[in-house]
Protein backbone atom coordinates (compact mmCIF):
# COMPACT_ATOMS: atom_id res chain seq x y z
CA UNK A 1 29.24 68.22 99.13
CA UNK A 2 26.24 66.81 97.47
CA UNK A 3 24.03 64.31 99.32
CA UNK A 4 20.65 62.71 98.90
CA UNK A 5 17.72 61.79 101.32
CA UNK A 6 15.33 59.38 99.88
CA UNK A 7 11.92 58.62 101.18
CA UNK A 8 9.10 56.41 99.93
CA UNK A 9 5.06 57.64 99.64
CA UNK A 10 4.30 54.99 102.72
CA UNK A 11 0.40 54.48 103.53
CA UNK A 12 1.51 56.14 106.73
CA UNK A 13 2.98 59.11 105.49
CA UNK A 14 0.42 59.62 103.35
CA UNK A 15 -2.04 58.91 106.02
CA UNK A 16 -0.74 61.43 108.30
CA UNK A 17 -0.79 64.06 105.39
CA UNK A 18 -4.52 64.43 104.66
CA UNK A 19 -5.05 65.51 107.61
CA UNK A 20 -3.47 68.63 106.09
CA UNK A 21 -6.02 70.09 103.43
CA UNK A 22 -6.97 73.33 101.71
CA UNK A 23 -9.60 75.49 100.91
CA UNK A 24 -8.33 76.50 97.52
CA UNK A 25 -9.34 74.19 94.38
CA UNK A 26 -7.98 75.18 91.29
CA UNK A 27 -9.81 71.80 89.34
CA UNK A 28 -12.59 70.05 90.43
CA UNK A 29 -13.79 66.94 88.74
CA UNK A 30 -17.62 65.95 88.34
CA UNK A 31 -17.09 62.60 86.82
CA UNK A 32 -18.58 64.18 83.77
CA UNK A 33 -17.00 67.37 82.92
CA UNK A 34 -13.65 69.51 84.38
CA UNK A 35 -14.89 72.46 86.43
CA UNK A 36 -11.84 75.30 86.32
CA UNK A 37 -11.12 78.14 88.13
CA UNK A 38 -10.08 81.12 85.82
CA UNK A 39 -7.38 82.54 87.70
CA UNK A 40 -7.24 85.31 85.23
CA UNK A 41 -9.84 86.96 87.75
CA UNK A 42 -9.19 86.57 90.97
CA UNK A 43 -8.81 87.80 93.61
CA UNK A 44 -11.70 89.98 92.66
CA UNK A 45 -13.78 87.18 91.13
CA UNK A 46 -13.77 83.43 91.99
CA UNK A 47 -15.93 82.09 88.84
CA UNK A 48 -15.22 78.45 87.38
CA UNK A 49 -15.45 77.75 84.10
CA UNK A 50 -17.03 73.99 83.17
CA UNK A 51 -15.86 71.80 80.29
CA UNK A 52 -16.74 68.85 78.74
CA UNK A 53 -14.38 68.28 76.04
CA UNK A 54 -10.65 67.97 75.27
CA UNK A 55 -11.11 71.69 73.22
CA UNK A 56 -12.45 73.44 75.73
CA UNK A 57 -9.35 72.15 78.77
CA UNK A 58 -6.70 72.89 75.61
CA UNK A 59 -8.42 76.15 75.58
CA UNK A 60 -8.28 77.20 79.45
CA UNK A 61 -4.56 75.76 79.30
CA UNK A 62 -3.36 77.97 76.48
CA UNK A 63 -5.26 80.94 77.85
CA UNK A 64 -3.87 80.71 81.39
CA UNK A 65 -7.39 80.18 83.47
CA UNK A 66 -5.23 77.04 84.78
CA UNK A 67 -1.21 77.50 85.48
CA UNK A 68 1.32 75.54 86.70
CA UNK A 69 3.13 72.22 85.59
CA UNK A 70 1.25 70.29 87.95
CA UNK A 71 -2.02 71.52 87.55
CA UNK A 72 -1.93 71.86 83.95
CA UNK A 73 -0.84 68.05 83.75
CA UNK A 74 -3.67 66.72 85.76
CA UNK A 75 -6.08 69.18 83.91
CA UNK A 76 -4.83 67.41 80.48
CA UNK A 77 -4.99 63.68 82.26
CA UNK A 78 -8.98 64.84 82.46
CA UNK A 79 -8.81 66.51 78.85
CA UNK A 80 -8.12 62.92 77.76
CA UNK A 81 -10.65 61.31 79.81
CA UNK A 82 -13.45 63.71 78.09
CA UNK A 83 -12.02 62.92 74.95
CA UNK A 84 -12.39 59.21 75.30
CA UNK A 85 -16.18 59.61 76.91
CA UNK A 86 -17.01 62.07 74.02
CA UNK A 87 -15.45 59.77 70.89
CA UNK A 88 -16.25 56.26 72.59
CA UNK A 89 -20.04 57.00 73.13
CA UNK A 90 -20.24 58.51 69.34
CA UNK A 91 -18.19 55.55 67.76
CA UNK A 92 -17.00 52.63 69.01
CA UNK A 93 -15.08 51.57 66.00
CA UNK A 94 -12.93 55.38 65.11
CA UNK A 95 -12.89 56.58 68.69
CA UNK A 96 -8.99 55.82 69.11
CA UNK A 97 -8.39 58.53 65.66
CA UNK A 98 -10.68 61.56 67.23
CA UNK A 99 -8.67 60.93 70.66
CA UNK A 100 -4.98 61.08 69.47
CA UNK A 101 -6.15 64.45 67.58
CA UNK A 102 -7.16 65.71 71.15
CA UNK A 103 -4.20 64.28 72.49
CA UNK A 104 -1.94 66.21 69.78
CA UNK A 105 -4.27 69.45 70.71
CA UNK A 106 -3.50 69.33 74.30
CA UNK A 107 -0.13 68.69 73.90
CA UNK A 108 0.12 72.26 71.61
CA UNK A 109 -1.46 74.13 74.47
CA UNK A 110 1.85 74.64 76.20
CA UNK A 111 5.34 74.40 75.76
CA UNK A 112 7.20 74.30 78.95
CA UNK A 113 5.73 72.71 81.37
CA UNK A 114 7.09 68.83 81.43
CA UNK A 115 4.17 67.52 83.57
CA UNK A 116 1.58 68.08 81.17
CA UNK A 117 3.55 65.43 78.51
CA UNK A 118 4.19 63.45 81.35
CA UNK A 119 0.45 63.27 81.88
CA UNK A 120 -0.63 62.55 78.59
CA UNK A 121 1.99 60.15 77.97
CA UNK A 122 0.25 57.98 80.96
CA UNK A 123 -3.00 58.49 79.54
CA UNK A 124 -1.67 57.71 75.83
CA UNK A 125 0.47 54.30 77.21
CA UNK A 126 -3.04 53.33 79.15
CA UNK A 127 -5.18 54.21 76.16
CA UNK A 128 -2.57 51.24 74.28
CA UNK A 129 -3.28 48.64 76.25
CA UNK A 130 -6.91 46.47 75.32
CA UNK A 131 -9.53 47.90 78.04
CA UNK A 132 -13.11 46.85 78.60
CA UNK A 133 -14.34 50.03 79.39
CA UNK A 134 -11.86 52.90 77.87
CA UNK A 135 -14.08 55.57 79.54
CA UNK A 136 -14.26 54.34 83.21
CA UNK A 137 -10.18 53.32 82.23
CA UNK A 138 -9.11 56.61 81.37
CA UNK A 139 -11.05 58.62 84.23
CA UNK A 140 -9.62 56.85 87.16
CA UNK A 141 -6.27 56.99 85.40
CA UNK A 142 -6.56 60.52 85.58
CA UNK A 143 -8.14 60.58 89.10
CA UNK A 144 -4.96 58.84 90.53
CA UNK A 145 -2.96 61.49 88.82
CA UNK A 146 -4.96 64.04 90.63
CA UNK A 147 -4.96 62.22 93.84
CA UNK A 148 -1.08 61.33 94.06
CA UNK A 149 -0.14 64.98 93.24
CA UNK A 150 -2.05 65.94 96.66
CA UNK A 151 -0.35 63.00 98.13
CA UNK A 152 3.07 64.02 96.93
CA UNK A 153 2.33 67.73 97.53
CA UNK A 154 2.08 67.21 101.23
CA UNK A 155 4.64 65.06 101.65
CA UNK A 156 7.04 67.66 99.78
CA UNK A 157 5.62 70.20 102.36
CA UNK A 158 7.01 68.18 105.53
CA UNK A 159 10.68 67.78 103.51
CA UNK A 160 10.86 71.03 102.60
CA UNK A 161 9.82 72.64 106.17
CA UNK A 162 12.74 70.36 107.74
CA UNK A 163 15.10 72.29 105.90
CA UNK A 164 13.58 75.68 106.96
CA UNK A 165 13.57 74.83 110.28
CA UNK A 166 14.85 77.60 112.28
CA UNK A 167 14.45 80.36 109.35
CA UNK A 168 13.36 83.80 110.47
CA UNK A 169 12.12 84.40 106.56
CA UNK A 170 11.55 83.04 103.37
CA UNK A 171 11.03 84.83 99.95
CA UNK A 172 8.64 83.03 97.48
CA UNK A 173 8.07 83.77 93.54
CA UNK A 174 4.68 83.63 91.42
CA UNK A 175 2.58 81.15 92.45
CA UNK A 176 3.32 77.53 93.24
CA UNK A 177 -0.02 77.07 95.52
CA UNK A 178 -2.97 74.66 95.57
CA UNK A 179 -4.04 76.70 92.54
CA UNK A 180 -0.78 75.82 90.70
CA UNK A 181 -1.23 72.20 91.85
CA UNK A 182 -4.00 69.05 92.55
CA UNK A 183 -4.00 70.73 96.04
CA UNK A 184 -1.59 71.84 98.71
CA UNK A 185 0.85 73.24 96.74
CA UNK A 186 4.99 72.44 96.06
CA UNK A 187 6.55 75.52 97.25
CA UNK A 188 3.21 76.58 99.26
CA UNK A 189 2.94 72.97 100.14
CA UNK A 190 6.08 74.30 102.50
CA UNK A 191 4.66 77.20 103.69
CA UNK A 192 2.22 75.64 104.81
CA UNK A 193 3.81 72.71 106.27
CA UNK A 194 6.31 75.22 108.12
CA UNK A 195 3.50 77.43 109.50
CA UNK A 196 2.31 74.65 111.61
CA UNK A 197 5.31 74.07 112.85
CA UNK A 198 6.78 77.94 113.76
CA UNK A 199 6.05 81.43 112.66
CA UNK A 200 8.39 82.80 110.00
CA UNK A 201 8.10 86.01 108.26
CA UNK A 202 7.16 85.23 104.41
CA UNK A 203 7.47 87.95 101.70
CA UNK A 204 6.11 87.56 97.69
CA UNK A 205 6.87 89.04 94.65
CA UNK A 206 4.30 90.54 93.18
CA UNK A 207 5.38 88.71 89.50
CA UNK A 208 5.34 90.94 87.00
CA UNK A 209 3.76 90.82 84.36
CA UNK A 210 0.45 88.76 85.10
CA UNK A 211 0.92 89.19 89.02
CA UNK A 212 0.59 85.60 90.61
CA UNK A 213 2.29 86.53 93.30
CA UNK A 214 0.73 89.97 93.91
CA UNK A 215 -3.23 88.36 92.84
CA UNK A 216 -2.80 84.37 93.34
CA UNK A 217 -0.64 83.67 96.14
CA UNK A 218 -1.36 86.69 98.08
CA UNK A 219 -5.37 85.23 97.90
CA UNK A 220 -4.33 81.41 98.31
CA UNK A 221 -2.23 82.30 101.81
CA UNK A 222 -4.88 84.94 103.05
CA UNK A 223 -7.43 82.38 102.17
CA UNK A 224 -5.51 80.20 104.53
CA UNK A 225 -5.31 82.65 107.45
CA UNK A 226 -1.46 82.78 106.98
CA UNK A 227 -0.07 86.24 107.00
CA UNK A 228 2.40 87.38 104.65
CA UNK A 229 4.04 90.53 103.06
CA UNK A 230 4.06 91.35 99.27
CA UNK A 231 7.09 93.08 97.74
CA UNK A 232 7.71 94.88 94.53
CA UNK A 233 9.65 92.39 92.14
CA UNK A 234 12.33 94.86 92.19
CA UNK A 235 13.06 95.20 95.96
CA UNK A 236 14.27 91.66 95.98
CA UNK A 237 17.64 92.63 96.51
CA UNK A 238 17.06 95.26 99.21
CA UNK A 239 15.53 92.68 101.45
CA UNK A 240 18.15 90.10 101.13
CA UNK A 241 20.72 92.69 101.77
CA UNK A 242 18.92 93.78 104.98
CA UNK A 243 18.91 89.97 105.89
CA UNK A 244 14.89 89.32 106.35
CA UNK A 245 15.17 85.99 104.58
CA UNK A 246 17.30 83.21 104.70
CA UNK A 247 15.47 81.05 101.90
CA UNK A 248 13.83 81.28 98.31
CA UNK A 249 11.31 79.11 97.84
CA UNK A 250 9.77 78.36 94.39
CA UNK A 251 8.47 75.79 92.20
CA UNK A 252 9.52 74.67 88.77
CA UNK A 253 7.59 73.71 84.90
CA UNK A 254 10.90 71.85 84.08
CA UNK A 255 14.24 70.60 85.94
CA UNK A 256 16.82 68.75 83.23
CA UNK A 257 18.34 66.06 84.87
CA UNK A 258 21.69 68.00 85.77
CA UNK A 259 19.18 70.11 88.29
CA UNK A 260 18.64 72.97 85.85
CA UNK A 261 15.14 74.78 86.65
CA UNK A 262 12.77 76.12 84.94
CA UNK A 263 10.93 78.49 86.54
CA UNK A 264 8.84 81.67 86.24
CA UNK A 265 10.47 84.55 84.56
CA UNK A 266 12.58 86.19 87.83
CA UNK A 267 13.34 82.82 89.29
CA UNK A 268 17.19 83.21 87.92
CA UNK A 269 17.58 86.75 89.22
CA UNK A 270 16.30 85.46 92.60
CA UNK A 271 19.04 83.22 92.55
CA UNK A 272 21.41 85.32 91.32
CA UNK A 273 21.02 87.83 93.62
CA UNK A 274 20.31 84.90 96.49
CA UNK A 275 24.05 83.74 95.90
CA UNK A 276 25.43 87.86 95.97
CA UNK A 277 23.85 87.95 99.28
CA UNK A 278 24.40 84.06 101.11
CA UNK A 279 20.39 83.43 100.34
CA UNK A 280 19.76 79.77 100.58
CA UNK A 281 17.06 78.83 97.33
CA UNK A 282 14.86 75.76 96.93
CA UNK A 283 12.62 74.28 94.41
CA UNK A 284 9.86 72.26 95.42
CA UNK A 285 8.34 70.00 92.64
CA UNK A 286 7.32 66.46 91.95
CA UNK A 287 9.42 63.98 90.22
CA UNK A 288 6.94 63.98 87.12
CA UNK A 289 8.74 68.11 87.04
CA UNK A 290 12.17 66.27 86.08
CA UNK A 291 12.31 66.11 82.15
CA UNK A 292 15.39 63.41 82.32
CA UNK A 293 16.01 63.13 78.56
CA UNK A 294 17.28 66.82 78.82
CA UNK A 295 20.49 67.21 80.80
CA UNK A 296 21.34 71.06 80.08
CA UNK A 297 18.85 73.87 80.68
CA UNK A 298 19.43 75.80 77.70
CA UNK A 299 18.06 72.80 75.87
CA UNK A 300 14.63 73.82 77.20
CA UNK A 301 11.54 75.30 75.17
CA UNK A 302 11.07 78.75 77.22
CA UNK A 303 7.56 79.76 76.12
CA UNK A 304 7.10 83.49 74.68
CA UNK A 305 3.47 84.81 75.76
CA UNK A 306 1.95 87.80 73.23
CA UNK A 307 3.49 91.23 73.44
CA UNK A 308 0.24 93.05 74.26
CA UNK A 309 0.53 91.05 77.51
CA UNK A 310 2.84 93.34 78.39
CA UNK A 311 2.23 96.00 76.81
CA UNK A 312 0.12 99.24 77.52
CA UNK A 313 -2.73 99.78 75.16
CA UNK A 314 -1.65 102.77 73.78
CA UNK A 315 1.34 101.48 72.36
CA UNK A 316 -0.74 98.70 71.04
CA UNK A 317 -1.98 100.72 68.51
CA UNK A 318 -0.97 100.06 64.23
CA UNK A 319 2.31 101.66 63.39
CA UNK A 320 3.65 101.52 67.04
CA UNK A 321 7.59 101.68 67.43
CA UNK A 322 7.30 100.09 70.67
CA UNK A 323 7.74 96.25 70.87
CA UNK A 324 7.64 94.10 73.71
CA UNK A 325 9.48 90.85 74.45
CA UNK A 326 7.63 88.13 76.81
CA UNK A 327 8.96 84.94 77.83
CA UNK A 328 7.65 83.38 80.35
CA UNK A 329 9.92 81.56 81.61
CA UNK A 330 13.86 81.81 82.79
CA UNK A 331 16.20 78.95 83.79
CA UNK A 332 18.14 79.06 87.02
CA UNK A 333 21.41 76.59 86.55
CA UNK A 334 21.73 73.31 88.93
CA UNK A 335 25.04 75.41 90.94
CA UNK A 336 22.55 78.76 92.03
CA UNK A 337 20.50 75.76 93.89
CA UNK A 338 20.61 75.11 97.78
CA UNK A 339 18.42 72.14 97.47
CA UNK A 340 15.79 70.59 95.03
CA UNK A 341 12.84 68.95 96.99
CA UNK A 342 10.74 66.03 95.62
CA UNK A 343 8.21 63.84 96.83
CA UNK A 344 11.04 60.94 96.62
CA UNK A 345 13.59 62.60 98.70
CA UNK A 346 15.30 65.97 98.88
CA UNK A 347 18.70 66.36 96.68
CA UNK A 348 21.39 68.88 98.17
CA UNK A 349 24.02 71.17 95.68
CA UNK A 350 22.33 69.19 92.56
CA UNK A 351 24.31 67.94 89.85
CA UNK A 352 23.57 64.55 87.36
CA UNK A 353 24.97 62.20 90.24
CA UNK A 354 23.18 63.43 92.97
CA UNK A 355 19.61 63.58 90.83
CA UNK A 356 20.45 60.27 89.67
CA UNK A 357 19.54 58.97 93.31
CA UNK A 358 16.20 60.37 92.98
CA UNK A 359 15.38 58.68 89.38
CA UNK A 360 16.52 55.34 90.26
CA UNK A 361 14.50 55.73 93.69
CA UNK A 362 11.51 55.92 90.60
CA UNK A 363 12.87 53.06 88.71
């Protein structure tokens, strides 16, 4: 059966929201440059990095000291803003040709994730229209982007907890916190939402190979006094089988418009071994995560990170006979998926019909 719940971002939903916050900030705007956390070090470190230019974001986007669709979106929306402020003040008259380079450059910085396109196609449609002030324009543009992912990341949080309501456990995979997001978090955004409402038992991969799971989420939930239990990647299937969890809960960088998701590498055995064992899974993400001009998921760029990512030094030496193959990413199809949540409403057994709801809820 496939079926549809739509909701709309009311000034009382959203109102009774931010009273739910966090402590974590993985972006923090100045009004004149883009402070980032490099998640590359924590938990051990907590050490932001501040930039001023569209170079320097493209630069902590490529090199992962900011992750996730969301978060690397807004950071972009700001990249943009510093490249107008930086071009404007030097010229008035060739600004618009030194910003669409920086708009190209952040748009190179990764392939996957659909909300940072979505962001800088905003910024790029705003940017076409005659403004009086292109600076002051382009930084509350980006501002709202910032602010209505919070907004939509709390809201998310309430949808997604109805559904859990009841669970003993939940599984969750990388990282899809406040530090993956403007705040709150999509599938954290949950957790969160459904620890105020019951105790559950919630167990994380530990996300090979950079660890989110093990370093970022295990940090973002003990940073929010909310215990939880970290697994080895490859246990997965032992604790469904002894029946700790009745839900998966992720995030996505990409769902096609048939309710294929893109996800961090793992995401599809989750499911896989989710449907072996009567595992409910959910992805939590924003409508700005649907790429609609993409119907099938094998039609999706899956990013391939460096080999010596992976790799051990010592095989990283000249002449090595040992290789290593990275992607990032994997794509779980629409029929391994319980139910996709959005801020617009939460779509059951997805397929193009029942996601169709959602997009003209947008339209």
């Amino acid at each position: 059966m496939h079926n549809i719940a739509i909701i709309t971002l009311t000034a009382d939903i959203i109102k009774m929201t931010s009273a739910l916050s966090t402590t974590v900030q993985a972006l923090q705007w100045t009004g004149t440059h883009l402070a980032v956390l490099d998640q590359r070090l924590l938990p051990e470190q907590l050490i932001y990095n501040n930039y001023d230019d569209a170079i320097g974001v493209t630069d902590a986007i490529a090199t992962m000291q900011v992750r996730g669709a969301p978060a690397i979106g807004i950071a972009a929306a700001y990249g943009v803003a510093l490249a107008v402020s930086q071009h404007y003040q030097k010229n008035k008259n060739e600004w618009q040709q030194k910003v669409k380079e920086d708009i190209a450059l952040l748009a190179s910085s990764r392939p996957t994730a659909v909300n940072l396109f979505w962001a800088l196609e905003l910024m790029t449609a705003l940017l076409a229209q005659p403004l009086n002030d292109p600076i002051a324009a382009t930084i509350t543009l980006a501002e709202k982007i910032h602010s209505d992912d919070i907004a939509a990341n709390q809201i998310m949080g309430e949808l997604g907890a109805d559904l859990l309501s009841g669970a003993k456990g939940l599984m969750t995979h990388c990282n899809a916190g406040a530090l993956a997001t403007g705040g709150y978090g999509t599938a954290l955004g949950v957790i969160r939402s459904i620890r105020l409402r019951q105790t559950i038992n919630i167990y994380m991969g530990e996300t090979r190979p950079w660890l989110q799971g093990a370093r970022l989420t295990a940090w973002e939930l003990a940073q929010e006094g909310i215990p939880a239990t970290l697994i080895a990647d490859s246990a997965a299937a032992w604790l469904m089988k002894s029946g700790a969890i009745a839900w998966i809960v992720v995030g996505a960088d990409r769902i096609t418009a048939r309710g294929d998701v893109a996800n961090k590498i793992g995401t599809y055995s989750l499911a896989v071994l989710a449907k072996q064992h009567g595992v409910k899974v959910m992805v939590v993400a924003p409508t700005s995560t649907i790429d609609w001009s993409i119907e099938n998921g094998e039609d999706i760029a899956i990013e391939q990170r460096p080999a010596h990512e992976l790799l051990p030094d010592y095989y990283q030496q000249d002449g090595s006979l040992i290789d290593a193959w990275n992607p990032v990413f994997d794509v779980t199809p629409a029929e391994l998926i319980t139910a996709i949540v959005t801020e617009r409403g939460v779509v059951m057994n997805p397929t193009v019909l029942s996601l169709q709801g959602i997009k003209n809820e947008i339209c």
